[in-house]
Every structure is written in C-alpha cells, then in structure tokens.
C-alpha atoms as a PDB file:
ATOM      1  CA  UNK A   1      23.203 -28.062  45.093  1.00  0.00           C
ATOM      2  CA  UNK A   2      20.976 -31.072  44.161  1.00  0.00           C
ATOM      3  CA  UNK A   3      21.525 -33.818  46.814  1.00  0.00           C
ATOM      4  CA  UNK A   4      22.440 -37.352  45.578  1.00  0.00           C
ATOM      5  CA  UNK A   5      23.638 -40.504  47.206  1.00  0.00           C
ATOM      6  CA  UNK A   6      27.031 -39.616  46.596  1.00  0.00           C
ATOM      7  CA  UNK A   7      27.054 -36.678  48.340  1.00  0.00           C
ATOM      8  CA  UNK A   8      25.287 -38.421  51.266  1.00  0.00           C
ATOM      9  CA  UNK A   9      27.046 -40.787  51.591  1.00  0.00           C
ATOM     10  CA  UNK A  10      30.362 -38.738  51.808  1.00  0.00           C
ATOM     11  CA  UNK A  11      28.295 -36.230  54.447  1.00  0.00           C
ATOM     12  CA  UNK A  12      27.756 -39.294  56.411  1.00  0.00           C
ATOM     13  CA  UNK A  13      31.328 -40.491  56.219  1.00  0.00           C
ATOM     14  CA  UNK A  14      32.484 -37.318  57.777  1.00  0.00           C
ATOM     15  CA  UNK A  15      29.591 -35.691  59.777  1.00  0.00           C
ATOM     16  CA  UNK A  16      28.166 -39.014  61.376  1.00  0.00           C
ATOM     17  CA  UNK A  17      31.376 -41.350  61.655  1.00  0.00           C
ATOM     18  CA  UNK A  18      29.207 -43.474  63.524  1.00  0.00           C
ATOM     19  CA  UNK A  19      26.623 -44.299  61.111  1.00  0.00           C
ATOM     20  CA  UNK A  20      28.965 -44.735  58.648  1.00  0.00           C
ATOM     21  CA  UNK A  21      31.199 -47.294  60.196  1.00  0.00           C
ATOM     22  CA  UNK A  22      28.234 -48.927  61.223  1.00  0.00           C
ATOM     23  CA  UNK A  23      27.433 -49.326  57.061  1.00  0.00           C
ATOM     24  CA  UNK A  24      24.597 -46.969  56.572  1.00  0.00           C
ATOM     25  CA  UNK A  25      24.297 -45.880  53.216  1.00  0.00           C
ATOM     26  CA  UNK A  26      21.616 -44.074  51.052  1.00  0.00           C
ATOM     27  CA  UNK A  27      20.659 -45.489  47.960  1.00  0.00           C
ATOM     28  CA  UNK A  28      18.541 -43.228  45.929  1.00  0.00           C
ATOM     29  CA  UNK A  29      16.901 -40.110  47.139  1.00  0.00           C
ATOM     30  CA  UNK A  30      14.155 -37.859  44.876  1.00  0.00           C
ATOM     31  CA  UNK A  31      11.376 -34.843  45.905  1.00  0.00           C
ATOM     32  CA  UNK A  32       9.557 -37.673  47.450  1.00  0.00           C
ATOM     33  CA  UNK A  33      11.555 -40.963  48.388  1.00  0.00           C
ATOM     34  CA  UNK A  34      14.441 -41.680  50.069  1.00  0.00           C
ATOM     35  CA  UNK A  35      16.276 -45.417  50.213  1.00  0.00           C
ATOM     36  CA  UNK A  36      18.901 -46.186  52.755  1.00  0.00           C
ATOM     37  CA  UNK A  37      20.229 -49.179  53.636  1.00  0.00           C
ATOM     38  CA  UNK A  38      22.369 -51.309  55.591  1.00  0.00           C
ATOM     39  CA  UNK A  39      23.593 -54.962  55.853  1.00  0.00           C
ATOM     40  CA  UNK A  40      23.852 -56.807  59.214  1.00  0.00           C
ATOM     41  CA  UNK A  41      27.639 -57.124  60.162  1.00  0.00           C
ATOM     42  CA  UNK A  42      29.829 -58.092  63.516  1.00  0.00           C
ATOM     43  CA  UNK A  43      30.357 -54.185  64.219  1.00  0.00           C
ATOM     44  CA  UNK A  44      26.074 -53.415  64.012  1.00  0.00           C
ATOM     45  CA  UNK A  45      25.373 -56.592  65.622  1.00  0.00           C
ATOM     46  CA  UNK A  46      23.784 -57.246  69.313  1.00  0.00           C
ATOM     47  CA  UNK A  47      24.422 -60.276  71.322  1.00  0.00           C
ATOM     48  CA  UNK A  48      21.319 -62.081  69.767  1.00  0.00           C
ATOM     49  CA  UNK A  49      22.620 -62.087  66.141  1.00  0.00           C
ATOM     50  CA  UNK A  50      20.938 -59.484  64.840  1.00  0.00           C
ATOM     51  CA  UNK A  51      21.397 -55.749  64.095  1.00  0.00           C
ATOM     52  CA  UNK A  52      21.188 -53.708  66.678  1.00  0.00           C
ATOM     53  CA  UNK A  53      18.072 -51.530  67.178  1.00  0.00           C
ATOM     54  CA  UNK A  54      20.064 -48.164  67.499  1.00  0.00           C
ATOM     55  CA  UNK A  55      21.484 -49.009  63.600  1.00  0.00           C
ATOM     56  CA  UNK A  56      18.123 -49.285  61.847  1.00  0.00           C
ATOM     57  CA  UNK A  57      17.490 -46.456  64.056  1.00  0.00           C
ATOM     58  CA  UNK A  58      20.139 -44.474  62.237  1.00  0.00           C
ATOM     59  CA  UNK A  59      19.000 -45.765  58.750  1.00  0.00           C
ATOM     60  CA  UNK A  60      15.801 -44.961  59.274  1.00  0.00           C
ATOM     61  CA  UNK A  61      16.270 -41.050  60.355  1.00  0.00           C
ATOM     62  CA  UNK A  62      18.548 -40.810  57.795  1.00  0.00           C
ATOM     63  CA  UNK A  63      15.987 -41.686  55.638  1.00  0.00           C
ATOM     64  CA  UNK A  64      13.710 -38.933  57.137  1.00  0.00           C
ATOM     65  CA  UNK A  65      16.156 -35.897  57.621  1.00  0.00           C
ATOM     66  CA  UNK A  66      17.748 -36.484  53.853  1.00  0.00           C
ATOM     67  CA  UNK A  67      14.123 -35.341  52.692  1.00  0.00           C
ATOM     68  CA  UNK A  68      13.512 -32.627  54.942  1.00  0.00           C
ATOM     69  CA  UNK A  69      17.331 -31.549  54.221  1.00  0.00           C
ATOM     70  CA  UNK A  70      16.691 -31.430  50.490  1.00  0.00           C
ATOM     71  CA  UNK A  71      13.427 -29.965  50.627  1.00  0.00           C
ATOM     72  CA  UNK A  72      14.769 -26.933  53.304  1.00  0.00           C
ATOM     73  CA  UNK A  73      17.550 -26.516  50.696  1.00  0.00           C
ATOM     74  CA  UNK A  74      15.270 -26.128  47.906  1.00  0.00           C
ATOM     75  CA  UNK A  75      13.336 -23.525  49.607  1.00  0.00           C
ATOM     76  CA  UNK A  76      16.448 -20.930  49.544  1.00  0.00           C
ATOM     77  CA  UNK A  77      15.742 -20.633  53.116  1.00  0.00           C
ATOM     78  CA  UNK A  78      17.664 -20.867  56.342  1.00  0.00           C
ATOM     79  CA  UNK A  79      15.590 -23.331  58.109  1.00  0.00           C
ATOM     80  CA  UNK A  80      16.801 -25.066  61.450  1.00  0.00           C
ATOM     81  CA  UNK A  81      15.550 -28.898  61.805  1.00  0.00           C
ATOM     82  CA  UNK A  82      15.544 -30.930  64.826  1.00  0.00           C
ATOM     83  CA  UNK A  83      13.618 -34.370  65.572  1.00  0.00           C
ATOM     84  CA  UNK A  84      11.845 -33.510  68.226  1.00  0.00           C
ATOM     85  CA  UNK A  85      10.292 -37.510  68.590  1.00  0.00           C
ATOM     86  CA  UNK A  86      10.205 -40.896  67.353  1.00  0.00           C
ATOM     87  CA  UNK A  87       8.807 -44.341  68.416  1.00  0.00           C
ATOM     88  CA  UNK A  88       9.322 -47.547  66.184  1.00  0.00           C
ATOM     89  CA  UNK A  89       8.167 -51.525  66.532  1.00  0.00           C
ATOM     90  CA  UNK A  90      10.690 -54.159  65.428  1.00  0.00           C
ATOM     91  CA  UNK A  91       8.394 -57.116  63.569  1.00  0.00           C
ATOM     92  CA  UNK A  92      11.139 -59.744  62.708  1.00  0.00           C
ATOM     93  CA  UNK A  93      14.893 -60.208  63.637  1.00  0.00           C
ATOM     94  CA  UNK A  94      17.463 -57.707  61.344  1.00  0.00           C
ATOM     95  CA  UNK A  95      19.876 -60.097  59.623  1.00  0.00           C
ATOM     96  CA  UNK A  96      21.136 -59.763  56.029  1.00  0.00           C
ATOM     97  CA  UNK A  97      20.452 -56.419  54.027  1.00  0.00           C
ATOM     98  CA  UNK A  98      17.934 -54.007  55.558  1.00  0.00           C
ATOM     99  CA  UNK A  99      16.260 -51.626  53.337  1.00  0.00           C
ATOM    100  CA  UNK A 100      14.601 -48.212  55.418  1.00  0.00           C
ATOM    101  CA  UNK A 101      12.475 -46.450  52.641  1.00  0.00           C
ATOM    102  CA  UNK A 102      10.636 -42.800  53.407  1.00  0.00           C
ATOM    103  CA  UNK A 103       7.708 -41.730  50.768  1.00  0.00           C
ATOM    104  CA  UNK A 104       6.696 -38.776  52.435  1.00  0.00           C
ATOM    105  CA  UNK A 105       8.641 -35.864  51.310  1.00  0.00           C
ATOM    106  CA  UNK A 106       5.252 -34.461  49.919  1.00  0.00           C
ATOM    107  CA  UNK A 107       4.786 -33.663  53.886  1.00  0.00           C
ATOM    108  CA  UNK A 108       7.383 -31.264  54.659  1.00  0.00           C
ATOM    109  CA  UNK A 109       6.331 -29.280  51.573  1.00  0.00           C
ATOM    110  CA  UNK A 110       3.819 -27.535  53.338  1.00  0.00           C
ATOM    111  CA  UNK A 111       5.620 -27.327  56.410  1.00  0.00           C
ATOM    112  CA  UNK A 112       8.246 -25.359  54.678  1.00  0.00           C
ATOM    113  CA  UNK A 113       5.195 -23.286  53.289  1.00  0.00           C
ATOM    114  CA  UNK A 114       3.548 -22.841  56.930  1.00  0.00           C
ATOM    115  CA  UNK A 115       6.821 -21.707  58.531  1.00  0.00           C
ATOM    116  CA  UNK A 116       8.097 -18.999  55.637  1.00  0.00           C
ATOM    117  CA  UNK A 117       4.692 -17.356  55.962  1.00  0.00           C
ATOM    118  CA  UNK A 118       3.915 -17.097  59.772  1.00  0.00           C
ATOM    119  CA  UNK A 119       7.740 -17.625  60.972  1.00  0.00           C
ATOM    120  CA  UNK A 120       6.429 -20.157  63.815  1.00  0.00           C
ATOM    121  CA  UNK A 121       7.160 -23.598  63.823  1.00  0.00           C
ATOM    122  CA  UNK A 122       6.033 -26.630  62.060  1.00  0.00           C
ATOM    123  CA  UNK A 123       5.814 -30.247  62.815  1.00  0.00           C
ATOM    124  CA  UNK A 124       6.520 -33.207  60.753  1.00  0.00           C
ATOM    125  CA  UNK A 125       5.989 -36.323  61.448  1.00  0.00           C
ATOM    126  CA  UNK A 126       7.607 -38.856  58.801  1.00  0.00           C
ATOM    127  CA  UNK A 127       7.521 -42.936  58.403  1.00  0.00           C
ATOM    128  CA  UNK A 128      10.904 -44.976  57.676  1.00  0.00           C
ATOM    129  CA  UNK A 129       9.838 -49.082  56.915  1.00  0.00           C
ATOM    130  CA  UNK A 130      12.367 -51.422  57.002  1.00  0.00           C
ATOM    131  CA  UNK A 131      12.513 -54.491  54.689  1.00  0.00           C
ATOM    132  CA  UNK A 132      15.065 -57.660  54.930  1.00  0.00           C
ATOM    133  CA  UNK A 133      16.077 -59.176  51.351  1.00  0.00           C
ATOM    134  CA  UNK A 134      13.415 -61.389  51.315  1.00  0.00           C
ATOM    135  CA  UNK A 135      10.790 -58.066  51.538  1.00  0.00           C
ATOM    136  CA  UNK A 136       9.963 -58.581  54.751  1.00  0.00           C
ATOM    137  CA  UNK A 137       9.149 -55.820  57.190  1.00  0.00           C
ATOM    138  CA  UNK A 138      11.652 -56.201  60.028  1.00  0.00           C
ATOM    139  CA  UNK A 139      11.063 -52.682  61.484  1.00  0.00           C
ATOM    140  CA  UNK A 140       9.139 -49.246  61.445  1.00  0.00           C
ATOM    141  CA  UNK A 141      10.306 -45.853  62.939  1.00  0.00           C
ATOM    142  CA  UNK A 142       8.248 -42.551  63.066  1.00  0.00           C
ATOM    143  CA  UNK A 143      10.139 -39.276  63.275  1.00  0.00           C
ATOM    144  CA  UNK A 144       8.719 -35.745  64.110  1.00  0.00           C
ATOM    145  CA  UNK A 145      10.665 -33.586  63.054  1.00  0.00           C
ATOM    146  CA  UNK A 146      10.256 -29.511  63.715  1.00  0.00           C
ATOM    147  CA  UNK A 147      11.267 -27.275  61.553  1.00  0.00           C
ATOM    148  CA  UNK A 148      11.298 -23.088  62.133  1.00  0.00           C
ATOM    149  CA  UNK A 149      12.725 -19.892  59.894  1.00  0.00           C
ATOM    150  CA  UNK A 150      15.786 -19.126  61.385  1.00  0.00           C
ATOM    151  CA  UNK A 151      15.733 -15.487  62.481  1.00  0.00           C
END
C-alpha cells in the first residue's frame, strides 16, 4: 500500500488525536520528501502568540517517521522504529502557516539495507525545516530515529 496524504492524514486523525486537533497535516510525501504543515490557531497557541513549540514538534517528526514508515513498508519487512533523539532551534516566532519539509528519505535506504543483512540496529538521524508563509525559517528539528528487524 503506497502511502499518500490522504491516508496520512486519516492515520493521524485516528492514531495521533492530538496532532490532529492541533491541525497537523501532510501535504505531499514521495521516496525522498515529505511536506507537513500546520497553521497557527487558538488551540496550538502559547501565551506569547505563537505556536507552541511541542506543535512544530509534532509536524516536524511527522515529517521524519512518514519517510522511514514508507520506506520500512517498501522493504516487505517487519521493521520496528522508534526516535531514539531529537534537538531543534526555533529562529523566528510561529504565526500564520508553518511548512516542516524532510529531504532525506535517501538516508534510511541504507539503514533498511544495514539492518536486513546483519539483523542489528541502525541509526538515522533526519532534518525537518520549518518555513512561515513568507519562506522564512521559523524552526529546525533533528530526529534519530533507530530502526531494527523484528525477530
């Protein structure tokens, strides 16, 4: 099953209630990018006016995990995932429509590679930017994720 927005959008509205309420939606996903966004609103908000850093935080590992998701799928495999890390920097205030893109699904390509041939773990680690409408950078999260052959 080829993942599209559609579909992750409805996985979101039932598996992560959360992120979906707080407006968290992907936008375009492909073997190498994924787009998700999400507009500042009164529930995402913190008391300065701007979204609150937890929400980008959601955007932005969704971002992440939709790639390793539909790469792991792809492989035929049974792989477990797991973010195992992440840091970010917030550059400028999150108002308005925030854009978190991911170009690095080339990454967990060989990951997936590593782990079906020796069965140990591999680590990821994957970039999310942010952008406001005006193509700003508001924000920048860094995932690790670890991946591993289930047994």
């Amino acid at each position: 099953m080829k993942l599209t927005p559609r579909k992750l959008n409805a996985f979101t509205m039932f598996k992560l209630p959360s992120a979906y309420l707080c407006g968290v939606r992907t936008k375009y996903i492909d073997a190498n990018k994924c787009i998700v966004a999400v507009r500042h609103r009164w529930i995402n908000q913190n008391p300065f006016n701007s979204m609150f850093w937890a929400v980008q935080g959601m955007a932005a590992e969704f971002s992440t995990g939709a790639l390793v998701t539909a790469k792991i799928q792809e492989s035929g495999r049974k792989i477990s995932m797991l973010v195992t890390s992440n840091s970010s920097v917030f550059i400028k205030k999150a108002t308005g429509r925030i854009t978190f893109t991911c170009n690095e699904g080339h990454l967990i390509d060989e990951a997936i590679r590593k782990t079906i041939e020796t069965g140990e773990g591999q680590t990821v680690l994957m970039t999310s930017v942010g952008v406001n409408e005006e193509g700003l950078e508001v924000s920048t999260f860094k995932f690790e994720w670890s991946i591993k052959v289930k047994s």
